[in-house]
Protein backbone atom coordinates (compact mmCIF):
# COMPACT_ATOMS: atom_id res chain seq x y z
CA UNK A 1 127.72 80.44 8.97
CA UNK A 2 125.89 79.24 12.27
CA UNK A 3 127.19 80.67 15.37
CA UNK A 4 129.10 77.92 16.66
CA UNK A 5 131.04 77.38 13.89
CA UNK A 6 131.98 80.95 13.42
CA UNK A 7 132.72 80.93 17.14
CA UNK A 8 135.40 77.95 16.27
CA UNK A 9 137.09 80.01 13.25
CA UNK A 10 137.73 83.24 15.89
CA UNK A 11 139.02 80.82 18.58
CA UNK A 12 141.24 79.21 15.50
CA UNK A 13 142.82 82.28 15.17
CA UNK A 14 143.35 82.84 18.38
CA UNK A 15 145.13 79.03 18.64
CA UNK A 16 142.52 77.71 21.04
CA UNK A 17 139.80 75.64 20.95
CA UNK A 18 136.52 74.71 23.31
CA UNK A 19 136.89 71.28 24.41
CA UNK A 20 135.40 68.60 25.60
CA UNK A 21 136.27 67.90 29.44
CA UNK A 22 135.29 64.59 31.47
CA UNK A 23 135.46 64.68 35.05
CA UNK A 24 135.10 62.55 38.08
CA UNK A 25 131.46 60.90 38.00
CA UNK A 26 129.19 60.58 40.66
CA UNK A 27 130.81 59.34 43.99
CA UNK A 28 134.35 59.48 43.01
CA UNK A 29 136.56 61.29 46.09
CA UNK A 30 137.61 64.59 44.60
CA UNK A 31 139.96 64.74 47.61
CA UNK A 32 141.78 61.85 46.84
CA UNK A 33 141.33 61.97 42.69
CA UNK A 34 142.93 65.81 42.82
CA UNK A 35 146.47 65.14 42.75
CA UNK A 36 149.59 68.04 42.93
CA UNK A 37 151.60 68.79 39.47
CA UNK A 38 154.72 65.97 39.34
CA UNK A 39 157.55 68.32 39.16
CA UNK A 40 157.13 69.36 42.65
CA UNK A 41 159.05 68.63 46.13
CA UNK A 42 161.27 66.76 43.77
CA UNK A 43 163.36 65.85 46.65
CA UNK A 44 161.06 64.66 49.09
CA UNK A 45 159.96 60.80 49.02
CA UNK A 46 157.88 61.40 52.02
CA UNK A 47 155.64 63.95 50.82
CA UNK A 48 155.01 61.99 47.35
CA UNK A 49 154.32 58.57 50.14
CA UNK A 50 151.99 60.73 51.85
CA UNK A 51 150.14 61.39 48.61
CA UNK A 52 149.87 57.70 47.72
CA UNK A 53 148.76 56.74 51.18
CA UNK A 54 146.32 59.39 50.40
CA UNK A 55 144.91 58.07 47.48
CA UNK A 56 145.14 54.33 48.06
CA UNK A 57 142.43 52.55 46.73
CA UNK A 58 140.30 55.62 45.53
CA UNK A 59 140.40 56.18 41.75
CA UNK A 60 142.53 58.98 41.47
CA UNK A 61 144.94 61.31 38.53
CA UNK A 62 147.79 60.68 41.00
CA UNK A 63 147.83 56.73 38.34
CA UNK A 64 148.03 58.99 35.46
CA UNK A 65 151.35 60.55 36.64
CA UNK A 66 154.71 59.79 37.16
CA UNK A 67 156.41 62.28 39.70
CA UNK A 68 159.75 63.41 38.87
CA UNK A 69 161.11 62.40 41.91
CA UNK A 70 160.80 58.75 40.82
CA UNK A 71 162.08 60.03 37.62
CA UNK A 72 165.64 57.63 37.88
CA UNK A 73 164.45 54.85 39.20
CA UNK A 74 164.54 51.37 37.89
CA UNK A 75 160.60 50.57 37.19
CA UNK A 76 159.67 54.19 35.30
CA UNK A 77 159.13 51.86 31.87
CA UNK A 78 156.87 49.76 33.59
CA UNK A 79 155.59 53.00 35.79
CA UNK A 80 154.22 53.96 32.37
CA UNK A 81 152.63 51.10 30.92
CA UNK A 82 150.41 50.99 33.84
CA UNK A 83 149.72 54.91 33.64
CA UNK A 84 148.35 53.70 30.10
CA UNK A 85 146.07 50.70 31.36
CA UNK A 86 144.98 53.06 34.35
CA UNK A 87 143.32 55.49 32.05
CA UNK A 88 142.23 52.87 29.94
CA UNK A 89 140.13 51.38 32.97
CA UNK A 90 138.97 54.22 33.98
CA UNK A 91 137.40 55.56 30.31
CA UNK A 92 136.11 51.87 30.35
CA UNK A 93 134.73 52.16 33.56
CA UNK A 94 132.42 53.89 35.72
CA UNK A 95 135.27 56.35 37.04
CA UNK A 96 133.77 59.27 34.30
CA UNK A 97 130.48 61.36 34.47
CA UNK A 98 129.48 62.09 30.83
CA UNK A 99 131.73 64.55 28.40
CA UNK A 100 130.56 67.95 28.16
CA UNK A 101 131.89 70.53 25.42
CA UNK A 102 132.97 73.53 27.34
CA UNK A 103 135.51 75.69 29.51
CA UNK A 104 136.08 74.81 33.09
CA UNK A 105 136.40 78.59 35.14
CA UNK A 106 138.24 77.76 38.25
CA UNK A 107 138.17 80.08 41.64
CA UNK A 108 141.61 78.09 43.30
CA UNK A 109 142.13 78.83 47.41
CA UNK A 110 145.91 77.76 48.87
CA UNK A 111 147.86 78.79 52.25
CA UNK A 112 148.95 82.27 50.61
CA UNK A 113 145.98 83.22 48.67
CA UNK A 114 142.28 83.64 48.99
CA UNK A 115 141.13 83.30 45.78
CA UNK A 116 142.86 82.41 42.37
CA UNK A 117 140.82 82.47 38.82
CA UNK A 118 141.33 80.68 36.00
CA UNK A 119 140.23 79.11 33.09
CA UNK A 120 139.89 75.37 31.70
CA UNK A 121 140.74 75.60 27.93
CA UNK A 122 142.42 74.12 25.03
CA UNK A 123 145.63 75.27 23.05
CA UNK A 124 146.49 74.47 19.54
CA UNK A 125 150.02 72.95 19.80
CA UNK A 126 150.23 74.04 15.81
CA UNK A 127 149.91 77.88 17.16
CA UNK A 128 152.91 77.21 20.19
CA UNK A 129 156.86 77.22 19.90
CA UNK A 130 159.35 76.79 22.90
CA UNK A 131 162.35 77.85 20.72
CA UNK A 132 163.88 81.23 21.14
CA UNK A 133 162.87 83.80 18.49
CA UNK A 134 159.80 82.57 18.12
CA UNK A 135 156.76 84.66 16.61
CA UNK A 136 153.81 82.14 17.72
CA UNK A 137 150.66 83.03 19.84
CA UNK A 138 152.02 80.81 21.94
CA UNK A 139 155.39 81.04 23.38
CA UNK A 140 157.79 79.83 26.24
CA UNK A 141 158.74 82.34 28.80
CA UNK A 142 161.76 80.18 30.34
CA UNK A 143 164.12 77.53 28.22
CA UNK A 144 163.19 74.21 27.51
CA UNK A 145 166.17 71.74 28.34
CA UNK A 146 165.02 68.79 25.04
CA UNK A 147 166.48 66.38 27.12
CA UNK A 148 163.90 66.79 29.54
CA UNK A 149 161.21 65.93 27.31
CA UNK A 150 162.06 62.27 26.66
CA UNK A 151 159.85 60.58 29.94
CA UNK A 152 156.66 63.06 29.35
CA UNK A 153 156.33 62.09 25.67
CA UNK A 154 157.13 58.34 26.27
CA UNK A 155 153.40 59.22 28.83
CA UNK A 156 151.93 60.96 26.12
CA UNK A 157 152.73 58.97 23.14
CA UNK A 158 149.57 56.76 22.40
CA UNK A 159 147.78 57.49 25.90
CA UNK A 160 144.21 57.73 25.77
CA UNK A 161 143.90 60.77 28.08
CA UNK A 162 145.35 64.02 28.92
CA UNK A 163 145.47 65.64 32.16
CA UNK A 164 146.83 69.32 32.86
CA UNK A 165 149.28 71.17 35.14
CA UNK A 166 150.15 73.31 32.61
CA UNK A 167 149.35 76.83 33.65
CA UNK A 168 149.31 79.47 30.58
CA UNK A 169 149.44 83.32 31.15
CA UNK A 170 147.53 85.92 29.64
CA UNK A 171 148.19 90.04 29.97
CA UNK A 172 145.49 91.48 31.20
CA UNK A 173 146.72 94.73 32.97
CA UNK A 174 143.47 95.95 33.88
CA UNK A 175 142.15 92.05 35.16
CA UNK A 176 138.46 92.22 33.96
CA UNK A 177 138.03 89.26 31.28
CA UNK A 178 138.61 86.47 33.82
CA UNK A 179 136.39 87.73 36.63
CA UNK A 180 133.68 89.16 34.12
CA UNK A 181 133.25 85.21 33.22
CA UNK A 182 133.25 84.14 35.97
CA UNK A 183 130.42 86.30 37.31
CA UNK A 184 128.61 84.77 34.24
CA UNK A 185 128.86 81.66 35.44
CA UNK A 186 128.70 81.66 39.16
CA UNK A 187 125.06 81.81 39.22
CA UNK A 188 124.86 78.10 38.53
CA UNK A 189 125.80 75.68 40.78
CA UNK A 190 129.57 74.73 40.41
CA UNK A 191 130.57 71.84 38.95
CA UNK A 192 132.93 70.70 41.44
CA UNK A 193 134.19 71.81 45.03
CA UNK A 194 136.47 70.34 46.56
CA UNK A 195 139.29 70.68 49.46
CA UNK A 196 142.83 69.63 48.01
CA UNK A 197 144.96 67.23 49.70
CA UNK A 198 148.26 67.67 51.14
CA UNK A 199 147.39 71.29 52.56
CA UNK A 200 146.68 72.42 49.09
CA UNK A 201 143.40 74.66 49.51
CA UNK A 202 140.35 73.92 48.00
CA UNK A 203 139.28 74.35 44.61
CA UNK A 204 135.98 74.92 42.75
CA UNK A 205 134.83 74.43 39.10
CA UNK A 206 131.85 75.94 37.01
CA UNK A 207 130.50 75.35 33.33
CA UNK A 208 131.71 78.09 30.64
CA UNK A 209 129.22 75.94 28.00
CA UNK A 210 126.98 78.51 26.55
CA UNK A 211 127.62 80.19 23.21
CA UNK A 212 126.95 83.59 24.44
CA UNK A 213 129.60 82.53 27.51
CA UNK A 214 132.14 81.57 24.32
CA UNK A 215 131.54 84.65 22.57
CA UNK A 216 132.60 87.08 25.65
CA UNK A 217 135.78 84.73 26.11
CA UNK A 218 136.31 85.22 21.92
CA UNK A 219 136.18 89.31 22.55
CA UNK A 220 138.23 89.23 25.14
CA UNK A 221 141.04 87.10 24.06
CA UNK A 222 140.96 88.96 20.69
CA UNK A 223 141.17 92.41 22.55
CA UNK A 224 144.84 90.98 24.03
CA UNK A 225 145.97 89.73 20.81
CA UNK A 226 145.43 93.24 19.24
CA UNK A 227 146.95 95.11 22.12
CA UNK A 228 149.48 92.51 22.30
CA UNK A 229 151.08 94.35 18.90
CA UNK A 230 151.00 97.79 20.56
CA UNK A 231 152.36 97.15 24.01
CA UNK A 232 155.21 94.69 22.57
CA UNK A 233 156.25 96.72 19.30
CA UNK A 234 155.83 93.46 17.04
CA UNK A 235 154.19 92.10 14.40
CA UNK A 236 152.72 89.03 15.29
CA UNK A 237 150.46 88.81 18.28
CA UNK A 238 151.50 87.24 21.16
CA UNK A 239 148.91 86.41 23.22
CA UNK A 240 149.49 83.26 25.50
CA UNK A 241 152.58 83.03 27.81
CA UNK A 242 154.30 79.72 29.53
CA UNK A 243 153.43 80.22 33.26
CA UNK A 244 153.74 76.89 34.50
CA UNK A 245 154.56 73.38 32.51
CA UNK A 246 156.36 74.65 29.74
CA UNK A 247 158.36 70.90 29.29
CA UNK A 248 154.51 69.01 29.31
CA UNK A 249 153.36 71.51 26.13
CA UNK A 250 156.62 71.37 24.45
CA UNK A 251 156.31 67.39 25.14
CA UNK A 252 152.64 67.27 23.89
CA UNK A 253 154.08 69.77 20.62
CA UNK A 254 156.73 67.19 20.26
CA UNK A 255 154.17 64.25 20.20
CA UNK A 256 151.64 65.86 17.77
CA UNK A 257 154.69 66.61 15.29
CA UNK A 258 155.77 63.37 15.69
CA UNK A 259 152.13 61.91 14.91
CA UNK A 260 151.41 64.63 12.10
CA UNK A 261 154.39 62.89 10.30
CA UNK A 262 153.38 59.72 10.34
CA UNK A 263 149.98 60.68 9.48
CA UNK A 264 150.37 63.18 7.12
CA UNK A 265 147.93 62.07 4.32
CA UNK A 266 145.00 61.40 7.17
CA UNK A 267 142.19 63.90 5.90
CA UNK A 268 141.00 63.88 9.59
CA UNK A 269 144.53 64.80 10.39
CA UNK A 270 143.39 68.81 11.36
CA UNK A 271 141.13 68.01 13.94
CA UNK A 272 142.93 64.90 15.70
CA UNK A 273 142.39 65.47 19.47
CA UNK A 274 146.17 65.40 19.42
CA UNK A 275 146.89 68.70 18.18
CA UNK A 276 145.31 70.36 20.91
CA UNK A 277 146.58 70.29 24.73
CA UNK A 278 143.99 71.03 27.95
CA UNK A 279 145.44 73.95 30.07
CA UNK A 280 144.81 76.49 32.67
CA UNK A 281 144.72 80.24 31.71
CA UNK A 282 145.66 82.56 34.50
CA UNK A 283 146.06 86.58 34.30
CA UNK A 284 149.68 87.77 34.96
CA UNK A 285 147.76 90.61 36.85
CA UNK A 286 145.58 88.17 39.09
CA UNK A 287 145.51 89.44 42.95
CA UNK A 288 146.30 85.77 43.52
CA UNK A 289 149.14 84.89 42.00
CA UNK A 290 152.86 85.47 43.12
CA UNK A 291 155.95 85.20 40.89
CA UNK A 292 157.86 83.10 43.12
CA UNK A 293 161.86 82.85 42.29
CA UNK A 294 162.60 78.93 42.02
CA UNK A 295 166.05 78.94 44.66
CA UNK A 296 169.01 76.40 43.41
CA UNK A 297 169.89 73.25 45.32
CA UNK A 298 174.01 72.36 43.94
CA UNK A 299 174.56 68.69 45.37
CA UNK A 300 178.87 68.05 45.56
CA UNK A 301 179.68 71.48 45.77
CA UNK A 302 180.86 73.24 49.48
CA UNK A 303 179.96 77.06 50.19
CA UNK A 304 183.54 77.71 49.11
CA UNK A 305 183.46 76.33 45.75
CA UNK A 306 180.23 78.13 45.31
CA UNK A 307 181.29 81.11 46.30
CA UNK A 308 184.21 80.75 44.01
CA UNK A 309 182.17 80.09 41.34
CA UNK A 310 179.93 83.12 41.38
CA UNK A 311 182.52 85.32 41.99
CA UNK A 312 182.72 85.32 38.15
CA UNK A 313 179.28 87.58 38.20
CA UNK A 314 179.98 91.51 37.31
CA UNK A 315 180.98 93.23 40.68
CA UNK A 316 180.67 90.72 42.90
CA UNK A 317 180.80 90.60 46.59
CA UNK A 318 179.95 88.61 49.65
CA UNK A 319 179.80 88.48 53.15
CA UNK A 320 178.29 85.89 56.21
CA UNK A 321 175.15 86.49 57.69
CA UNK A 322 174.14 85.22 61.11
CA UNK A 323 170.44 84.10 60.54
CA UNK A 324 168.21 83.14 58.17
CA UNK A 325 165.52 85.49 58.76
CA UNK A 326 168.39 87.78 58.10
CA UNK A 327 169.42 86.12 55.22
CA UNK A 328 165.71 86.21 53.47
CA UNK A 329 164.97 90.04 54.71
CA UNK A 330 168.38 91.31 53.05
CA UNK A 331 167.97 88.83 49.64
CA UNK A 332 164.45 89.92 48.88
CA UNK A 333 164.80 93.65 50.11
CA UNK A 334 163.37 95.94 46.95
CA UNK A 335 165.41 98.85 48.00
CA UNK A 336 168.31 96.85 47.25
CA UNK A 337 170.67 99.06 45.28
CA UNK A 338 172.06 95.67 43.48
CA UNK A 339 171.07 92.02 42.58
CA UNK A 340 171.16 89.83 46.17
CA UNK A 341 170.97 86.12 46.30
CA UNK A 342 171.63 83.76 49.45
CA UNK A 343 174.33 81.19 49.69
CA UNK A 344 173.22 78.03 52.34
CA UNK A 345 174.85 75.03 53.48
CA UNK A 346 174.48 73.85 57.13
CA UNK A 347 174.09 76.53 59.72
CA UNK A 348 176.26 78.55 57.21
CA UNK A 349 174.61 81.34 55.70
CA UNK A 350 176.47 84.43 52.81
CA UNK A 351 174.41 87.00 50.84
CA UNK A 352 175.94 87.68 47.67
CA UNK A 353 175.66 90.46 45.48
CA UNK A 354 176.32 91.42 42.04
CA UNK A 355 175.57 94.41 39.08
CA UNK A 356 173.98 91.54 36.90
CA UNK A 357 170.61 91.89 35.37
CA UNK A 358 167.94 92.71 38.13
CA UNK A 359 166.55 89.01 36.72
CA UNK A 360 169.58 86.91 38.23
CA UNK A 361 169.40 84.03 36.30
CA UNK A 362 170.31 85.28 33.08
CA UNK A 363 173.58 85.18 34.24
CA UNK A 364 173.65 82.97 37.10
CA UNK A 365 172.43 79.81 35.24
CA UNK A 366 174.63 80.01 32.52
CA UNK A 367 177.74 79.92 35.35
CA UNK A 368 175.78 76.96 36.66
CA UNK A 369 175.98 75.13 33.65
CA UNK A 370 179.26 75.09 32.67
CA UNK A 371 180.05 74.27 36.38
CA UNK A 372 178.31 71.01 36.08
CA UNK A 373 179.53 70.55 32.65
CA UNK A 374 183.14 70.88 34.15
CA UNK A 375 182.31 68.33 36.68
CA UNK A 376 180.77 65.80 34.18
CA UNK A 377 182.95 62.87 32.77
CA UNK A 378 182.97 60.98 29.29
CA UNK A 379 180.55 58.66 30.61
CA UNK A 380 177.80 61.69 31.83
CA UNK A 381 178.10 60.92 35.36
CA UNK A 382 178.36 64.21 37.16
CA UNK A 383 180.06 64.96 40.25
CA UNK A 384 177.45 68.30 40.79
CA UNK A 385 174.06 68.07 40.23
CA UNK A 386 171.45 70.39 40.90
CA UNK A 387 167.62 70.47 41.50
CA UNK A 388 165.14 73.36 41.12
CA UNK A 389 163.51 74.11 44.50
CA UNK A 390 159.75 75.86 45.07
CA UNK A 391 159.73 77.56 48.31
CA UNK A 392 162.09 78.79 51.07
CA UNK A 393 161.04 76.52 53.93
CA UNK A 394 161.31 73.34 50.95
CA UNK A 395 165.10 74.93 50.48
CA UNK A 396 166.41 75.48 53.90
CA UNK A 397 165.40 72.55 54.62
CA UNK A 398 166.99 70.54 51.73
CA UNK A 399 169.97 71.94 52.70
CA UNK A 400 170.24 71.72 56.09
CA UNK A 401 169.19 67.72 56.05
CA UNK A 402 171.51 67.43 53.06
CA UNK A 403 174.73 69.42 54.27
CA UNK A 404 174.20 67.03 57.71
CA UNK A 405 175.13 63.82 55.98
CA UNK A 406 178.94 63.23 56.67
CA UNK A 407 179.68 62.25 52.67
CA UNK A 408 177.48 65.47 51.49
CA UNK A 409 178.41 68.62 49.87
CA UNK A 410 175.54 70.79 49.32
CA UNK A 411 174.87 74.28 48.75
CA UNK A 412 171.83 76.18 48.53
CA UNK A 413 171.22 79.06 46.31
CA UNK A 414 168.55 81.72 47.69
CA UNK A 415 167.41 83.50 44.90
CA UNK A 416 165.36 87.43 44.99
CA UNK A 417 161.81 87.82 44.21
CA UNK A 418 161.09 88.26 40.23
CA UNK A 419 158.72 90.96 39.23
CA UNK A 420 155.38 90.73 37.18
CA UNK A 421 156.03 94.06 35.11
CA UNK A 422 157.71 93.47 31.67
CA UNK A 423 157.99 89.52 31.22
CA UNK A 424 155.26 89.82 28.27
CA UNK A 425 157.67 92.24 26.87
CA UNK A 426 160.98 90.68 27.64
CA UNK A 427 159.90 87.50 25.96
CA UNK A 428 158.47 89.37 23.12
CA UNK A 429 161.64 91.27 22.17
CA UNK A 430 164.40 88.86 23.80
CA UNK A 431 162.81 85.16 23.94
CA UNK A 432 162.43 83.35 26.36
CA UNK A 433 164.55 83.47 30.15
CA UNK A 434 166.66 80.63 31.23
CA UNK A 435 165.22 77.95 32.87
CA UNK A 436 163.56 78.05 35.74
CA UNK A 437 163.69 81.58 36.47
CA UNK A 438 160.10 82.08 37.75
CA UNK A 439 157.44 80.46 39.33
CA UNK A 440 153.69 80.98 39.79
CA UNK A 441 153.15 80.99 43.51
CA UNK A 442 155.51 78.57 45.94
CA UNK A 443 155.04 74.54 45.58
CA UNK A 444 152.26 73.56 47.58
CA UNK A 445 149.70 76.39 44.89
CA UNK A 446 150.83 74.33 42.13
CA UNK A 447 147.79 72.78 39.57
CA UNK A 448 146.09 69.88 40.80
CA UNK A 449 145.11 67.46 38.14
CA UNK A 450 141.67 67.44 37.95
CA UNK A 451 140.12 67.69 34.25
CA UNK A 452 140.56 65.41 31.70
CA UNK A 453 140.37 65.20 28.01
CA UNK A 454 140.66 62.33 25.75
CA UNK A 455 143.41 61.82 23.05
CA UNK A 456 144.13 58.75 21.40
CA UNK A 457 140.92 56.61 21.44
């Protein structure tokens, strides 16, 4: 067996693959083509107009996407079918320097953090499950709402490229297998460089293409996946876990089962470029990334009824608090003897507490739920919504422009800081958290789409 095809059985087992990556060719405006991941500022139409003023007239990923603030309008059929015919120009243009078969390792700058690494890879969707209880290398750390999925794989289904936010963790407690690549690699000049737009940093790319490059990553990765069994207690490893993106994989999962089926006698069928997706992997442990708590924005509910509502956590109590500096000092205090969250509509600010779980949303989201549910008529029109916010500035400031409008009833939920320590562990022996219970840094350090891979050509 020749090295590179032993090289491909270890990764197999390890559910990942080396792909092959196309990037911006010569002269294209990596300022304008780098474009923020679509589920962010998800209520703010000025900051997505801002991005397309940005980008108008350069090539650019930001015509591969569809943001999900644009998510219920009237045009997102037709929004796809020309996400389909951009990427179809573009591959038949002069918009892509030549494939290369390799890793991408990524050093990632943003307001917060100096440096971020990370890795440019592929995952075998075969080796991944969302569902709770599962045993894969590859598994969700947060729920996946199915009804989400519907507008990613109507993207995905039949386009001819990919393009990643998806952000994958690995636990590497002692943070040496990213960095020891990347001083591999950092002695040749970097693919890329580039400042982000938006306020987003600057990012930088090298070439992880050499067979003695894969074969460190292969050790490495295979080291986890053996501890994995003795830090966890299980059986199977568990190697791989959902940082950021979890509804794109589970979309991309749901569109390679869907193809698989109608392919199924296709002796090529294995190694369709379908059954793998392009991803980022970061290190839990990495000095540059911050669990973030994602705060709650409930739209047709008043401070009261909110209140109300989570009075139904274990031992809870509230009180008003006169600032908001106040507000964010007391909710993400870690002497705190119990779980805090902050309660915000208007100038009106209460911290809550409660003896729930130190991670609040295992109990929090499921009140949120059946709240909404309760509001929710025959026809599926809903009284209260709600929308997942990244940052505090993003949140006070939803709900303070919100809570202003005379019609408006809109409360914001501040929620604690979540901790790095045990979420391998938790998912491992309990599945996956609710929904949005984490995040990986605050909006604006989100993944850029920059690589590309193709799909179906």
């Amino acid at each position: 067996m020749d090295i590179q095809r032993e090289l491909k059985s270890r990764f197999a087992a390890l559910g990942t693959a080396i792909p092959e990556i196309l990037l911006p060719g010569t002269g294209i405006d990596l300022q304008k083509w780098a474009v923020i991941a679509c589920d962010q500022f998800t209520q703010d139409r000025d900051f997505w107009a801002r991005v397309k003023e940005t980008a108008d007239g350069a090539p650019s990923a930001l015509n591969f996407i569809l943001p999900e603030i644009y998510l219920e309008d009237a045009d997102r059929e037709e929004h796809t079918r020309r996400i389909r015919g951009t990427m179809e120009a573009y591959l038949a243009g002069n918009v892509f320097a030549p494939a290369f078969t390799g890793c991408v390792y990524i050093e990632r700058t943003t307001p917060f953090h100096p440096r971020r690494r990370g890795l440019v890879l592929a995952i075998d969707l075969d080796a991944y499950d969302w569902k709770a209880g599962a045993r894969s290398l590859v598994r969700a750390t947060e729920g996946t709402v199915p009804e989400r999925l519907s507008p990613r794989v109507e993207i995905r289904r039949g386009a001819v490229l990919e393009t990643p936010h998806i952000l994958i963790l690995i636990d590497d407690r002692e943070d040496t297998l990213l960095p020891a690549l990347g001083s591999r690699v950092k002695q040749a000049a970097p693919l890329y460089q580039t400042p982000l737009m938006m306020g987003g940093g600057s990012v930088s790319g090298w070439a992880l293409d050499r067979e003695d490059d894969w074969a460190a990553l292969a050790d490495g990765l295979e080291a986890l996946a053996r501890l994995s069994r003795i830090r966890y207690g299980i059986s199977e490893p568990f190697l791989y876990a959902m940082g950021d993106g979890n509804h794109s994989l589970a979309a991309a999962k749901a569109v390679w089962d869907e193809y698989k089926a109608a392919h199924s006698g296709d002796p090529d069928l294995a190694s369709h470029p379908a059954r793998w997706a392009l991803v980022e992997v970061e290190n839990l442990y990495d000095p540059g990334i911050a669990f973030e708590p994602i705060h709650r924005l409930l739209f047709g509910a008043s401070i009261e009824e909110t209140l109300d509502l989570l009075s139904a956590l274990p031992g809870f109590s509230s009180r008003p608090v006169s600032s908001r500096e106040e507000l964010i000092s007391l909710v993400e205090d870690p002497d705190a003897p119990r779980s805090r969250l902050g309660l915000i509509s208007g100038t009106r600010r209460f911290l809550a507490e409660t003896s729930a779980p130190p991670v609040i949303t295992e109990r929090l989201q499921p009140l949120l739920d059946a709240f909404i549910q309760s509001r929710t008529d025959g026809q599926g029109k809903g009284a209260v919504s709600i929308d997942y916010i990244h940052g505090q500035d993003e949140l006070f400031r939803m709900a303070a422009r919100a809570a202003s409008a005379e019609t408006a009833l809109t409360t914001g939920l501040l929620l604690p800081p979540v901790k790095k320590s045990g979420l391998f562990e938790t998912v491992a022996r309990s599945g996956p958290l609710p929904r949005k219970s984490f995040s990986l840094g605050e909006g604006i350090e989100k993944r850029y789409y920059l690589e590309c891979r193709k799909l179906f050509v």
